[in-house]
C-alpha atoms as a PDB file:
ATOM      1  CA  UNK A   1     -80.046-105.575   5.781  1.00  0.00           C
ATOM      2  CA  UNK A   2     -82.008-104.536   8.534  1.00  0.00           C
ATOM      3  CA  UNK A   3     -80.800-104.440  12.592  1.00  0.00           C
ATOM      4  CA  UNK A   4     -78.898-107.796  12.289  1.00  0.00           C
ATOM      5  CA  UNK A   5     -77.225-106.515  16.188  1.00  0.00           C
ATOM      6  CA  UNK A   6     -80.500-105.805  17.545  1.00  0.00           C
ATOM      7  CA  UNK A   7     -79.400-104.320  21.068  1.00  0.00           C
ATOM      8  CA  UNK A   8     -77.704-107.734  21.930  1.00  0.00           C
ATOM      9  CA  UNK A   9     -74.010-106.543  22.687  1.00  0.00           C
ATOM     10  CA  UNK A  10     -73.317-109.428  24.618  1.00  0.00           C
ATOM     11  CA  UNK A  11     -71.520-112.623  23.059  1.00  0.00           C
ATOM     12  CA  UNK A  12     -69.813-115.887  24.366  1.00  0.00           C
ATOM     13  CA  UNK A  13     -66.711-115.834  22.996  1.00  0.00           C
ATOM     14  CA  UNK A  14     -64.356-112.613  21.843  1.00  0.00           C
ATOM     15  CA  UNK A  15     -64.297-111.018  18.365  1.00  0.00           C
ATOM     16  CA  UNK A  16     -68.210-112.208  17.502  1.00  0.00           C
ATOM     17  CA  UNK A  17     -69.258-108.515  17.992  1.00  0.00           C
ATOM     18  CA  UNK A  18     -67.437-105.032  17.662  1.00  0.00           C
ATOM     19  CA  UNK A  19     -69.488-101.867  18.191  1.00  0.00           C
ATOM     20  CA  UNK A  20     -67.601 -98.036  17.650  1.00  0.00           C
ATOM     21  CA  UNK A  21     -69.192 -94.947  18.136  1.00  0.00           C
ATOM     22  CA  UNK A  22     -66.590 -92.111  17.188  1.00  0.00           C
ATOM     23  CA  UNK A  23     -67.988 -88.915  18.778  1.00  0.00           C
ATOM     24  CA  UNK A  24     -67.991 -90.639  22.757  1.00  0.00           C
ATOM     25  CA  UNK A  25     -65.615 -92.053  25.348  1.00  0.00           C
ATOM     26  CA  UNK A  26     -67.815 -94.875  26.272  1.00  0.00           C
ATOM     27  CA  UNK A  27     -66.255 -97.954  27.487  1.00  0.00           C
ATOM     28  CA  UNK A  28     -68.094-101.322  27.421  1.00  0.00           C
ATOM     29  CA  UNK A  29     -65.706-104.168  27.186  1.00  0.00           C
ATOM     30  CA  UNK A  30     -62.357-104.638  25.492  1.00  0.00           C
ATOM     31  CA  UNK A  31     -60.978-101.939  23.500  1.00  0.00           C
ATOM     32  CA  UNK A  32     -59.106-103.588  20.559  1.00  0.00           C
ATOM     33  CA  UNK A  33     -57.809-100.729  18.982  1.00  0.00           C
ATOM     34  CA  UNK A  34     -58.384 -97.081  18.801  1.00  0.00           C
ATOM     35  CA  UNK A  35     -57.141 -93.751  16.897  1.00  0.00           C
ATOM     36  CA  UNK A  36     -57.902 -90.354  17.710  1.00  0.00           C
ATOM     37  CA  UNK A  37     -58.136 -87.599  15.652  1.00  0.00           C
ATOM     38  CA  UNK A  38     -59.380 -83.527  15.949  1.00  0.00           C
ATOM     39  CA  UNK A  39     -62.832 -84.353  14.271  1.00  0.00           C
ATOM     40  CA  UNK A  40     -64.763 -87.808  12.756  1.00  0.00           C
ATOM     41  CA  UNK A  41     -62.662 -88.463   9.602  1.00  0.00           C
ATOM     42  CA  UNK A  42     -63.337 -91.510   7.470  1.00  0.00           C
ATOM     43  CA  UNK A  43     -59.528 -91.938   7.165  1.00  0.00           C
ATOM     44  CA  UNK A  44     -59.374 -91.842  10.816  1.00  0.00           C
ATOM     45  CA  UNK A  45     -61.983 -94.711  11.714  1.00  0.00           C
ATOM     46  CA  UNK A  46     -59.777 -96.036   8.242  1.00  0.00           C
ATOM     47  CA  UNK A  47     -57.184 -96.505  10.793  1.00  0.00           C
ATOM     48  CA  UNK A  48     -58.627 -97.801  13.246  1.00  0.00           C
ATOM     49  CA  UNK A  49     -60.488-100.396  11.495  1.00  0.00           C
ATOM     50  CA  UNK A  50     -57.078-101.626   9.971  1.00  0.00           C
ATOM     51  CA  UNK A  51     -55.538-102.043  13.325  1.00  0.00           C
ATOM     52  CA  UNK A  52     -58.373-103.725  15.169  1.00  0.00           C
ATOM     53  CA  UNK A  53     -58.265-106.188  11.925  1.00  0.00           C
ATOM     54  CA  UNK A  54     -54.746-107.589  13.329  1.00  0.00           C
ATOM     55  CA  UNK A  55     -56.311-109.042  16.284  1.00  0.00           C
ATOM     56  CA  UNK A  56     -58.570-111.302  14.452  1.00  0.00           C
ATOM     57  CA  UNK A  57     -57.903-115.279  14.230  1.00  0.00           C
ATOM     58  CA  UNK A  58     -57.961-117.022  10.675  1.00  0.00           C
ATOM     59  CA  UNK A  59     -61.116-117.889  11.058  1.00  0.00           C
ATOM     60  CA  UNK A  60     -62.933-114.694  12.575  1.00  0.00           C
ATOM     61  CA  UNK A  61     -65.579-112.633  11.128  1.00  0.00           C
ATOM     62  CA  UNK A  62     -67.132-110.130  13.749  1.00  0.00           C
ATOM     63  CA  UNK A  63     -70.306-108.214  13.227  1.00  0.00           C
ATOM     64  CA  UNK A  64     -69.690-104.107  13.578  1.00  0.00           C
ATOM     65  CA  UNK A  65     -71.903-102.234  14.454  1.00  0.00           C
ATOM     66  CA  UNK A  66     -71.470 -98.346  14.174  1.00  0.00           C
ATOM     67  CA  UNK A  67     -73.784 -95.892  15.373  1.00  0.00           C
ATOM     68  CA  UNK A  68     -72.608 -93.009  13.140  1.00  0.00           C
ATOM     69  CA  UNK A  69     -73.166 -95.178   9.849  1.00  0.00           C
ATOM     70  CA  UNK A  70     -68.942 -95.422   9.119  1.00  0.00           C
END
């Protein structure tokens, strides 16, 4: 699929674009959900996922973009 985010993080109206990195406590917008766990589990970003999912409108489909391929 190729670099569909291309470096542009930026969007004009929420829940276009999610990014996640799970090993860093970097802060660059809203956080819509979070879990924390002792070390990168799938079952923990799992979690996460499934809560941030609850924000979304009917009709909302963002793009995530992970830097640790989860």
């Amino acid at each position: 699929m190729g670099n569909v985010l291309g470096r542009q993080f930026s969007t004009n109206k929420p829940n276009q674009k999610w990014v996640t990195d799970v090993t860093e406590f970097k802060i660059n917008g809203e956080i819509v959900a979070y879990q924390m766990a002792s070390r990168p589990l799938l079952s923990m970003v799992d979690e996460m996922l499934s809560k941030a999912m609850m924000v979304l409108g009917k009709d909302q489909y963002p793009l995530l973009h992970s830097d640790q391929g989860w």
